[in-house]
N, C-alpha and C. Protein backbone atom coordinates (compact mmCIF):
# COMPACT_ATOMS: atom_id res chain seq x y z
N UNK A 1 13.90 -0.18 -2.88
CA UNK A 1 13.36 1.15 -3.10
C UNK A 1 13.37 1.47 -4.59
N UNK A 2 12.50 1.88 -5.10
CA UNK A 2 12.02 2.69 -6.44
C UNK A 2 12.59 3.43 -6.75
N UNK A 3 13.12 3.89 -7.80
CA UNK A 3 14.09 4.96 -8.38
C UNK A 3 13.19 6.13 -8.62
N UNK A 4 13.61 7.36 -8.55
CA UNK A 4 12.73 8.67 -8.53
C UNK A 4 12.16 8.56 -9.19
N UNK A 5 12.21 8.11 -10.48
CA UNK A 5 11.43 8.55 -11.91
C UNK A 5 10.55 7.21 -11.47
N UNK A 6 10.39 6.36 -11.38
CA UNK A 6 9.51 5.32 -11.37
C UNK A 6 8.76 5.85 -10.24
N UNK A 7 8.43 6.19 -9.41
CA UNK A 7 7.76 6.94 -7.91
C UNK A 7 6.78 8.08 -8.53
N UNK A 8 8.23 8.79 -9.42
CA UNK A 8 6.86 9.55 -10.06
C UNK A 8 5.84 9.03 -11.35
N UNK A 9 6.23 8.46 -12.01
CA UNK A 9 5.59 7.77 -13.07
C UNK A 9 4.35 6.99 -12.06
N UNK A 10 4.19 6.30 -11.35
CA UNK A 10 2.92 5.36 -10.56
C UNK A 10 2.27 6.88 -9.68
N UNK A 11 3.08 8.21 -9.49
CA UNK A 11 1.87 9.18 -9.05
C UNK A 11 1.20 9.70 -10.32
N UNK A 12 1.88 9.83 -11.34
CA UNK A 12 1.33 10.54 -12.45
C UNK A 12 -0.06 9.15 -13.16
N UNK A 13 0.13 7.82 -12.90
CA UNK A 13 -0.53 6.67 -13.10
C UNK A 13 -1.57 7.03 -12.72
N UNK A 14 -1.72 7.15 -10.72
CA UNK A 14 -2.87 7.42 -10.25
C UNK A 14 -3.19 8.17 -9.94
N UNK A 15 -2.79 9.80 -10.11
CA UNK A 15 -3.47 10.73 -10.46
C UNK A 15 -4.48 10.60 -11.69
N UNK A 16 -4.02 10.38 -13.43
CA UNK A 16 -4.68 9.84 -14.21
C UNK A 16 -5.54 9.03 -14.06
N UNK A 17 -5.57 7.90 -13.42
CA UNK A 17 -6.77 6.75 -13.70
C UNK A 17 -7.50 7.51 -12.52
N UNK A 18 -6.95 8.11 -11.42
CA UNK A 18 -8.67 8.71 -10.35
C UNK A 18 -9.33 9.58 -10.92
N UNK A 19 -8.80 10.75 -12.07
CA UNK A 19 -9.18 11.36 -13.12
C UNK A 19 -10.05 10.88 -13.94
N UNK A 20 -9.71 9.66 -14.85
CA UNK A 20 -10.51 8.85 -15.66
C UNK A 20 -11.82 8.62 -15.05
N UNK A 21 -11.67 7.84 -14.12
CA UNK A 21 -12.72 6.74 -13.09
C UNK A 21 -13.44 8.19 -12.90
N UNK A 22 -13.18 9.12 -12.15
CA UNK A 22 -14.36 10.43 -11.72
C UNK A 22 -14.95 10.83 -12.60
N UNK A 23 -14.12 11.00 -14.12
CA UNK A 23 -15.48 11.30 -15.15
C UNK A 23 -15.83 10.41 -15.77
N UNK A 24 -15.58 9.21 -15.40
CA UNK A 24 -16.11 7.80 -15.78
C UNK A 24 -16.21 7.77 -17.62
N UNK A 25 -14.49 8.04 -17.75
CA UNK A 25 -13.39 8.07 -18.76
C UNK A 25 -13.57 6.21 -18.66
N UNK A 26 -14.25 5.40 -18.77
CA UNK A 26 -13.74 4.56 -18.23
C UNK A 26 -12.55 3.25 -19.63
N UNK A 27 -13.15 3.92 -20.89
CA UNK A 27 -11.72 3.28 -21.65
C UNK A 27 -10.25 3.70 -21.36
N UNK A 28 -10.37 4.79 -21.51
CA UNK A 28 -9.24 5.24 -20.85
C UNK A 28 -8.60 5.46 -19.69
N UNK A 29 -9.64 4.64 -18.31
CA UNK A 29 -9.37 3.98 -17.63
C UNK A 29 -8.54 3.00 -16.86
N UNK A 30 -9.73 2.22 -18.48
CA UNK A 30 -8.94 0.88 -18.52
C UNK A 30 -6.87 0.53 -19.25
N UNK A 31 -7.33 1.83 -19.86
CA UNK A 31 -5.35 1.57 -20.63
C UNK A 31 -4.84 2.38 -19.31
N UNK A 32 -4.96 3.49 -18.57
CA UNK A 32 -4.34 3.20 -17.78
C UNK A 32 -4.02 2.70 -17.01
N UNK A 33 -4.82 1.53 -16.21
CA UNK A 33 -4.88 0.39 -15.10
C UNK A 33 -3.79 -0.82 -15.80
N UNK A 34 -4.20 -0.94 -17.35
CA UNK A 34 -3.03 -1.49 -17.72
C UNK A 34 -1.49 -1.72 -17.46
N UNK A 35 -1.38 -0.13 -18.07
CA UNK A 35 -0.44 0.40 -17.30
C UNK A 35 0.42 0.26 -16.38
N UNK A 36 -0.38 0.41 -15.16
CA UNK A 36 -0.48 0.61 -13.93
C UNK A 36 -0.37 -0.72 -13.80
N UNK A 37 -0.51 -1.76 -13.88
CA UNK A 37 -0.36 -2.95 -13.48
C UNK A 37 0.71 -3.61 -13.96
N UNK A 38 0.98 -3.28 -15.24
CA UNK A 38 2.80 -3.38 -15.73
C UNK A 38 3.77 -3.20 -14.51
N UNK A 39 3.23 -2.21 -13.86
CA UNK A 39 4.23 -1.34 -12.89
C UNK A 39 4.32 -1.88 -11.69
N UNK A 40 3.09 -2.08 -10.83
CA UNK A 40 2.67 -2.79 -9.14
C UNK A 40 1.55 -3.49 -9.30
N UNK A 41 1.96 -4.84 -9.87
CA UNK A 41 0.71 -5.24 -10.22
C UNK A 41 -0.36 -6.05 -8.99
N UNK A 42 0.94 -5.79 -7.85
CA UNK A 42 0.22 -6.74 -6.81
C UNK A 42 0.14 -5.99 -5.71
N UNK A 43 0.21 -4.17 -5.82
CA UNK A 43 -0.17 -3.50 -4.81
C UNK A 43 -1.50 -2.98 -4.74
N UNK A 44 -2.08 -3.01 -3.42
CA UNK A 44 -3.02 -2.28 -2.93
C UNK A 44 -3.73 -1.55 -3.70
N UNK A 45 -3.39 -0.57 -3.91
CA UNK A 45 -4.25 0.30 -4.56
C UNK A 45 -4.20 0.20 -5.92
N UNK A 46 -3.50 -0.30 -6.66
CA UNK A 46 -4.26 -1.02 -8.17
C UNK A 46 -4.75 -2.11 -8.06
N UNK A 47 -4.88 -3.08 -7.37
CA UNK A 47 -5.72 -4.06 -7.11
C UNK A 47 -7.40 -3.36 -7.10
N UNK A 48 -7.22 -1.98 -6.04
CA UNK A 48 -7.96 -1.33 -5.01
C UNK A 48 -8.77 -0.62 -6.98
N UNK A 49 -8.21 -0.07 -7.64
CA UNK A 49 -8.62 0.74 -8.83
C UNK A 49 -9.48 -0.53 -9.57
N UNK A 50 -8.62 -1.70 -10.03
CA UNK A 50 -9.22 -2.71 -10.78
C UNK A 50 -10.51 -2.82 -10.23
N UNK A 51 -11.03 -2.66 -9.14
CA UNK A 51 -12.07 -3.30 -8.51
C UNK A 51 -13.18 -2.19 -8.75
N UNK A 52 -12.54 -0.58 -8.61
CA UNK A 52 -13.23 0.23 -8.82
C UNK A 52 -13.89 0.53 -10.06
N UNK A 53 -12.88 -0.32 -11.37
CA UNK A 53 -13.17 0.01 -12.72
C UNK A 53 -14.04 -1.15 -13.09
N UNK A 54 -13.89 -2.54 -12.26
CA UNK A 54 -14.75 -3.77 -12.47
C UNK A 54 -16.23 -2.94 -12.21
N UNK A 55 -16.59 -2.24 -11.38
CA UNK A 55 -18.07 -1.92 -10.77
C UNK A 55 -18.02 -1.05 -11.68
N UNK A 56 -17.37 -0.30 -12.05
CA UNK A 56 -17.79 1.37 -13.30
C UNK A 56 -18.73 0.49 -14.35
N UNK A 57 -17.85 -0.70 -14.58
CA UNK A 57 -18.22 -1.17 -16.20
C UNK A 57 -19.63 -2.38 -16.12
N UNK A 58 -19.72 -2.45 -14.44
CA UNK A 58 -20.84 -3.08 -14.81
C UNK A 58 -20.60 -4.88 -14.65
N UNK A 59 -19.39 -4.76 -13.76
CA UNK A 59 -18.41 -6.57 -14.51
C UNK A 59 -18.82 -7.10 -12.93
N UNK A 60 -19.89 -7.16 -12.59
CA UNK A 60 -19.81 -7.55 -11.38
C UNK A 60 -19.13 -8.89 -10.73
N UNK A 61 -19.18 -9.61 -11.85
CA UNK A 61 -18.24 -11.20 -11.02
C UNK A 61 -17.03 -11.16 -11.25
N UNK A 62 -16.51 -10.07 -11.66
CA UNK A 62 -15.13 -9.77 -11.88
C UNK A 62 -14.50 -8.95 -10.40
N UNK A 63 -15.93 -8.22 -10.20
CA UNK A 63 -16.03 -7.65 -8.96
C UNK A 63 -15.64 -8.10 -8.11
N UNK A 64 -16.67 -8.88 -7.85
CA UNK A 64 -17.16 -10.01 -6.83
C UNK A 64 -15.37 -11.18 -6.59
N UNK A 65 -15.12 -11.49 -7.63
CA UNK A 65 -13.87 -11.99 -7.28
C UNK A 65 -12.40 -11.45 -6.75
N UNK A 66 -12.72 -10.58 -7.33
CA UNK A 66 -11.30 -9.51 -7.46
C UNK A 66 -11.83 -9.39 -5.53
N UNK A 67 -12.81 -9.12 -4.91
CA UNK A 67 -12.42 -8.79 -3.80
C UNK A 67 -12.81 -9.80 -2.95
N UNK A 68 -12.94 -11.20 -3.18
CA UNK A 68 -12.36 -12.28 -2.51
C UNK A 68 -11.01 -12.57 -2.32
N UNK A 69 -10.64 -12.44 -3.62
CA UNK A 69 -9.18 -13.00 -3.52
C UNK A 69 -7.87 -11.70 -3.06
């Protein structure tokens, strides 16, 4: 289990980057997915963001892979 402050730090993460991505912030996006991947880099829903920020930018075989694998 995650220590409080780290629980809140990955809500305050993806509050920010769904922020970014909606006004299609998308550099600042990208440093927060960074981020964010420092943190859970192999959960769900930053996997789930990477994929969302691969299509923002246009990276389609980045796309395309990211949701094969």
């Amino acid at each position: 289990m995650e220590p409080k402050g780290a629980s809140s730090l990955l809500t305050v993460l993806h509050r920010n980057l769904r922020r970014a991505l909606d006004r299609r912030e998308l550099q600042d996006a990208g440093d927060i997915l960074a981020n964010l991947q420092a943190h859970e880099p192999l959960s769900l829903q930053t996997r789930g963001f990477a994929l969302e920020l691969a299509l923002a930018q246009g990276r389609l075989a980045d796309a395309s892979s990211a949701g094969s694998g």
